[in-house]
N, C-alpha and C. Protein backbone atom coordinates (compact mmCIF):
# COMPACT_ATOMS: atom_id res chain seq x y z
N UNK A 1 0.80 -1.21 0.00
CA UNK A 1 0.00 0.00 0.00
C UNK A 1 0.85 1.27 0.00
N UNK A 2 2.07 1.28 1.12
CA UNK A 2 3.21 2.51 0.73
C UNK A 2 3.37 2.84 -0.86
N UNK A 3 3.81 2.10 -1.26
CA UNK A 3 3.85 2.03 -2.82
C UNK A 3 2.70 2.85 -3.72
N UNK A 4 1.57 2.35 -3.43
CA UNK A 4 0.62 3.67 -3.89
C UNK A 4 0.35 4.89 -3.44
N UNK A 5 0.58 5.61 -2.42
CA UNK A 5 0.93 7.08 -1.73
C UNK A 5 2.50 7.32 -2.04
N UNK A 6 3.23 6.99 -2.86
CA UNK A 6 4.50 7.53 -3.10
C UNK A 6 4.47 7.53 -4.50
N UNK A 7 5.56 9.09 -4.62
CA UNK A 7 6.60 9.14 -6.27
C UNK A 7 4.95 9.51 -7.20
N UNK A 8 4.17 10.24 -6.44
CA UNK A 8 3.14 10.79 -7.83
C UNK A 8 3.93 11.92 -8.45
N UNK A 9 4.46 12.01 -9.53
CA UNK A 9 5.03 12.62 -10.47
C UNK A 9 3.78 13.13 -11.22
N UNK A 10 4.06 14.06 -12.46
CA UNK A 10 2.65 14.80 -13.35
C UNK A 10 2.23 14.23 -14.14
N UNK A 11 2.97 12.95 -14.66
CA UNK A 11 2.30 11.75 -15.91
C UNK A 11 1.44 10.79 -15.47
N UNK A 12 1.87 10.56 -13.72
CA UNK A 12 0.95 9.68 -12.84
C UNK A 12 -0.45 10.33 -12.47
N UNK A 13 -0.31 11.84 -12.20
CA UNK A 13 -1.71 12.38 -11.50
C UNK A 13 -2.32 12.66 -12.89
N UNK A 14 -2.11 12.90 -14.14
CA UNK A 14 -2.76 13.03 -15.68
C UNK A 14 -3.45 11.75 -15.82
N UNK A 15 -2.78 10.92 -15.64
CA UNK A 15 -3.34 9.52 -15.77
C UNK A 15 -4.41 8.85 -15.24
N UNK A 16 -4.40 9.22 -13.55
CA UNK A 16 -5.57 8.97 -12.49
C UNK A 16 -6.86 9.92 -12.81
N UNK A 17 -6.16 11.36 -13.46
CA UNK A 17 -7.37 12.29 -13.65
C UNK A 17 -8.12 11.82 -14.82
N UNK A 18 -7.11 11.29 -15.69
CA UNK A 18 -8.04 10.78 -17.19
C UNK A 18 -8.71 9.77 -17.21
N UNK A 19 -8.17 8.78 -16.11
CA UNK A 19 -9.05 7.62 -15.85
C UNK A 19 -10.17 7.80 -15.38
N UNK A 20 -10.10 8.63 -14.21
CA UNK A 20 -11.19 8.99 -13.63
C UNK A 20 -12.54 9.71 -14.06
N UNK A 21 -11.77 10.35 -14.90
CA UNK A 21 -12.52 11.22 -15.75
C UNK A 21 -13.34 10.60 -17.10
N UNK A 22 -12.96 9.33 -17.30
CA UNK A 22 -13.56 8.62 -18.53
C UNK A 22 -14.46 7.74 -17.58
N UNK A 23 -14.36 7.26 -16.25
CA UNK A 23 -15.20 6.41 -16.20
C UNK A 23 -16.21 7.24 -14.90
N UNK A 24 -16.19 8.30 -15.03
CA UNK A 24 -17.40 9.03 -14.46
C UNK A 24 -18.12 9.35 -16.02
N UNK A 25 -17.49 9.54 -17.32
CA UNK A 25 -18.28 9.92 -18.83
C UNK A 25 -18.67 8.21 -19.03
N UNK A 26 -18.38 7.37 -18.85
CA UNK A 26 -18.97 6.30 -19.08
C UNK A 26 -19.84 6.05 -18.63
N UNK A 27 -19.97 5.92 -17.21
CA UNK A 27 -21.77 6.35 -16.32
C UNK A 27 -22.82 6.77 -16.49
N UNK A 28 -21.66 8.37 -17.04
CA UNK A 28 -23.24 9.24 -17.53
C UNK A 28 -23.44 8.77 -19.02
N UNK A 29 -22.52 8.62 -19.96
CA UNK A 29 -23.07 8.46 -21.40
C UNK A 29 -23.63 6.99 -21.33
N UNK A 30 -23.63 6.04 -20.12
CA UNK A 30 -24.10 4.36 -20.82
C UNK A 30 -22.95 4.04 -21.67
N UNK A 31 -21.64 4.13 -21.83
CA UNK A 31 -20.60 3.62 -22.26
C UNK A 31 -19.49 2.48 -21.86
N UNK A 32 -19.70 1.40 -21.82
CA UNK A 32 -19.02 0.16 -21.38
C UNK A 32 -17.49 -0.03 -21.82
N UNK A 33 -17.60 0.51 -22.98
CA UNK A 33 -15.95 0.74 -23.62
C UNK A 33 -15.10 1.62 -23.04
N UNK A 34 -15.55 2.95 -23.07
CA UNK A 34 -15.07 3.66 -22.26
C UNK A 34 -14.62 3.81 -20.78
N UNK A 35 -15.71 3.18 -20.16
CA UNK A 35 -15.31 2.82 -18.71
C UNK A 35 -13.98 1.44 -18.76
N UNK A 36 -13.75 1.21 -19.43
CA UNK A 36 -12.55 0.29 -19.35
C UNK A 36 -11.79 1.23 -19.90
N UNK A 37 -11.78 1.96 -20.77
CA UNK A 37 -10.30 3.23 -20.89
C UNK A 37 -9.91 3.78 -19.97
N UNK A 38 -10.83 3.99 -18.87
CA UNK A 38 -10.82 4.67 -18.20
C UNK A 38 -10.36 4.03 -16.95
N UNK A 39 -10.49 2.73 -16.51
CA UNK A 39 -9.96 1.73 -15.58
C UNK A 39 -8.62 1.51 -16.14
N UNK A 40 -8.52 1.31 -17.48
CA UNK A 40 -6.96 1.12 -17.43
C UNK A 40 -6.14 1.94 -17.28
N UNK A 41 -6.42 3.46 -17.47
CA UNK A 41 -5.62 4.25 -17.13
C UNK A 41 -5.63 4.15 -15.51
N UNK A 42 -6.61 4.29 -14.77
CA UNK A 42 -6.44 4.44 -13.63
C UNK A 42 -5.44 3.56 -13.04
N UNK A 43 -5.87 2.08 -13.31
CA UNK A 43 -5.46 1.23 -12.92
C UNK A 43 -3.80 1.38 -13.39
N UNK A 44 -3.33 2.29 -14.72
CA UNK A 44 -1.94 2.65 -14.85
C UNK A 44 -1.20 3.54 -13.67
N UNK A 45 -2.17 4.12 -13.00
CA UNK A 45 -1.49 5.54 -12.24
C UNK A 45 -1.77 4.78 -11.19
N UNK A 46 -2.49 3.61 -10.90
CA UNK A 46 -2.37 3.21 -9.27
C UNK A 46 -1.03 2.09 -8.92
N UNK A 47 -0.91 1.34 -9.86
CA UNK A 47 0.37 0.37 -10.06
C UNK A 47 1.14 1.38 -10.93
N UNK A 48 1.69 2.44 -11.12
CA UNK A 48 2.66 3.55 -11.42
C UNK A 48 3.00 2.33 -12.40
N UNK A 49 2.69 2.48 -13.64
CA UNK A 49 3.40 1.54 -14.70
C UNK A 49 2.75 2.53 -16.10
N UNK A 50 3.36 2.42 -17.08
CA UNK A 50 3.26 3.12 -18.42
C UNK A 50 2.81 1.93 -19.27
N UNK A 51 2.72 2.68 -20.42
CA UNK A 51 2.37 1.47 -21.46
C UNK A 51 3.92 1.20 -22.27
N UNK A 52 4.94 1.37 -21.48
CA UNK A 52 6.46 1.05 -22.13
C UNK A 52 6.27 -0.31 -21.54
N UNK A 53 6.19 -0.75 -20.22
CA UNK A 53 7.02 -1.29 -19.31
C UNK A 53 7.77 -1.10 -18.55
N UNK A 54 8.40 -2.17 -17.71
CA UNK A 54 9.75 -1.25 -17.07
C UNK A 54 10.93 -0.93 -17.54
N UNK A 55 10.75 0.50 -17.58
CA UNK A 55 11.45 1.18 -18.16
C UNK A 55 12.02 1.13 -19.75
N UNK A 56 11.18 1.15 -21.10
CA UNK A 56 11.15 0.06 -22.10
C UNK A 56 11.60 1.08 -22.82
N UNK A 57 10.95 2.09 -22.64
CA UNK A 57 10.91 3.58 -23.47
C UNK A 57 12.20 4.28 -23.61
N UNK A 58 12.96 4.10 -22.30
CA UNK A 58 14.05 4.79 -22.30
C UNK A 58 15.29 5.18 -22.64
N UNK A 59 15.95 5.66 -22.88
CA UNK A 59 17.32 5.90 -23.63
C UNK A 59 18.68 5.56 -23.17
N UNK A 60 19.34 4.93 -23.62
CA UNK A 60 20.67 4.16 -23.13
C UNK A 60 21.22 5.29 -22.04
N UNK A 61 21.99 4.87 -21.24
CA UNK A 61 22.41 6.30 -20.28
C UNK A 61 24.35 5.79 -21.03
N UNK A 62 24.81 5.28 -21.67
CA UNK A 62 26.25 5.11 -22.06
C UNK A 62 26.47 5.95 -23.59
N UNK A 63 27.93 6.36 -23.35
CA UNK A 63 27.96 6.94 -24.40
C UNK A 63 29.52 6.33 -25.33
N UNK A 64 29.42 6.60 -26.16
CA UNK A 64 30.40 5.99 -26.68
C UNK A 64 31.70 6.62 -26.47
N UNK A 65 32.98 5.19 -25.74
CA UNK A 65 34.17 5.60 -25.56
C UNK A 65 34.93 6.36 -26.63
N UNK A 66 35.25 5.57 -27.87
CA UNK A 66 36.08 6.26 -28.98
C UNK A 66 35.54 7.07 -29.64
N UNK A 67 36.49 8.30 -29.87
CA UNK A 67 36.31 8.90 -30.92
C UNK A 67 36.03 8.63 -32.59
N UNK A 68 35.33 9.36 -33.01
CA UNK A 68 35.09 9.27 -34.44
C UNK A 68 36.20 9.43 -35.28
N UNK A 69 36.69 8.27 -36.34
CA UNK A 69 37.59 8.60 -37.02
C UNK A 69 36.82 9.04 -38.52
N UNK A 70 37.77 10.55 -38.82
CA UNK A 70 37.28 11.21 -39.73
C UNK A 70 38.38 10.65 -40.78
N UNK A 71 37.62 10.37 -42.23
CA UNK A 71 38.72 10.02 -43.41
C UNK A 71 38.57 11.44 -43.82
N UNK A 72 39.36 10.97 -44.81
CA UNK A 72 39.72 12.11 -45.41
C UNK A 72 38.83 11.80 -47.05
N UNK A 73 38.01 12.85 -47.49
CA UNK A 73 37.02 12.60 -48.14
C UNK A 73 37.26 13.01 -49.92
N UNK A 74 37.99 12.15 -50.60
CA UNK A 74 37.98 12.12 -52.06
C UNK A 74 37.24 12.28 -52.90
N UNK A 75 37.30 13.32 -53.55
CA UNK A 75 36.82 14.05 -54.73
C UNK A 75 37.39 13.56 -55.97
N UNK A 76 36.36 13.39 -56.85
CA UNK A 76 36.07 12.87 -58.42
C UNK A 76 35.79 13.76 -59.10
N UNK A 77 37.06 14.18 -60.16
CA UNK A 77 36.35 15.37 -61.42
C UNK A 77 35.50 15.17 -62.23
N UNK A 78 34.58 15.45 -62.47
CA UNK A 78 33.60 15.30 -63.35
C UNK A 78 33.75 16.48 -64.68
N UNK A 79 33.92 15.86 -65.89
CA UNK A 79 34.24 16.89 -67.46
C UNK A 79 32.98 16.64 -67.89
């Protein structure tokens, strides 16, 4: 339960609001589809998980040791 009261960041509380927010419009419109858009988002911001995975999305944190070797770039006359 700690786990869900911690680390709400602004992609987590967007998420709970959009969930929330689709399955109070599912209620009122009679929409069954929607109320599951709307659970899965929630259900994204309550288990803090994305639609990457863990961490799936993200960008290597290494950068490359060696330098770039530059040739030296040959030119062709064209008559």
């Amino acid at each position: 339960m700690p786990a869900i009261l911690r680390n709400w960041d602004i992609m987590r509380m967007l998420r709970m609001g959009m969930g929330l927010w689709l399955i109070y419009s599912a209620f009122a419109d009679h929409q069954p589809l929607l109320g599951l858009m709307g659970g899965l988002f929630a259900l994204q911001a309550a288990l803090n998980v994305g639609c990457c995975g863990s961490n799936g999305c993200a960008s290597p944190n290494y950068r490359q040791s060696k330098t770039p070797i530059h040739e030296e770039t040959v030119y062709e006359e064209v008559k």
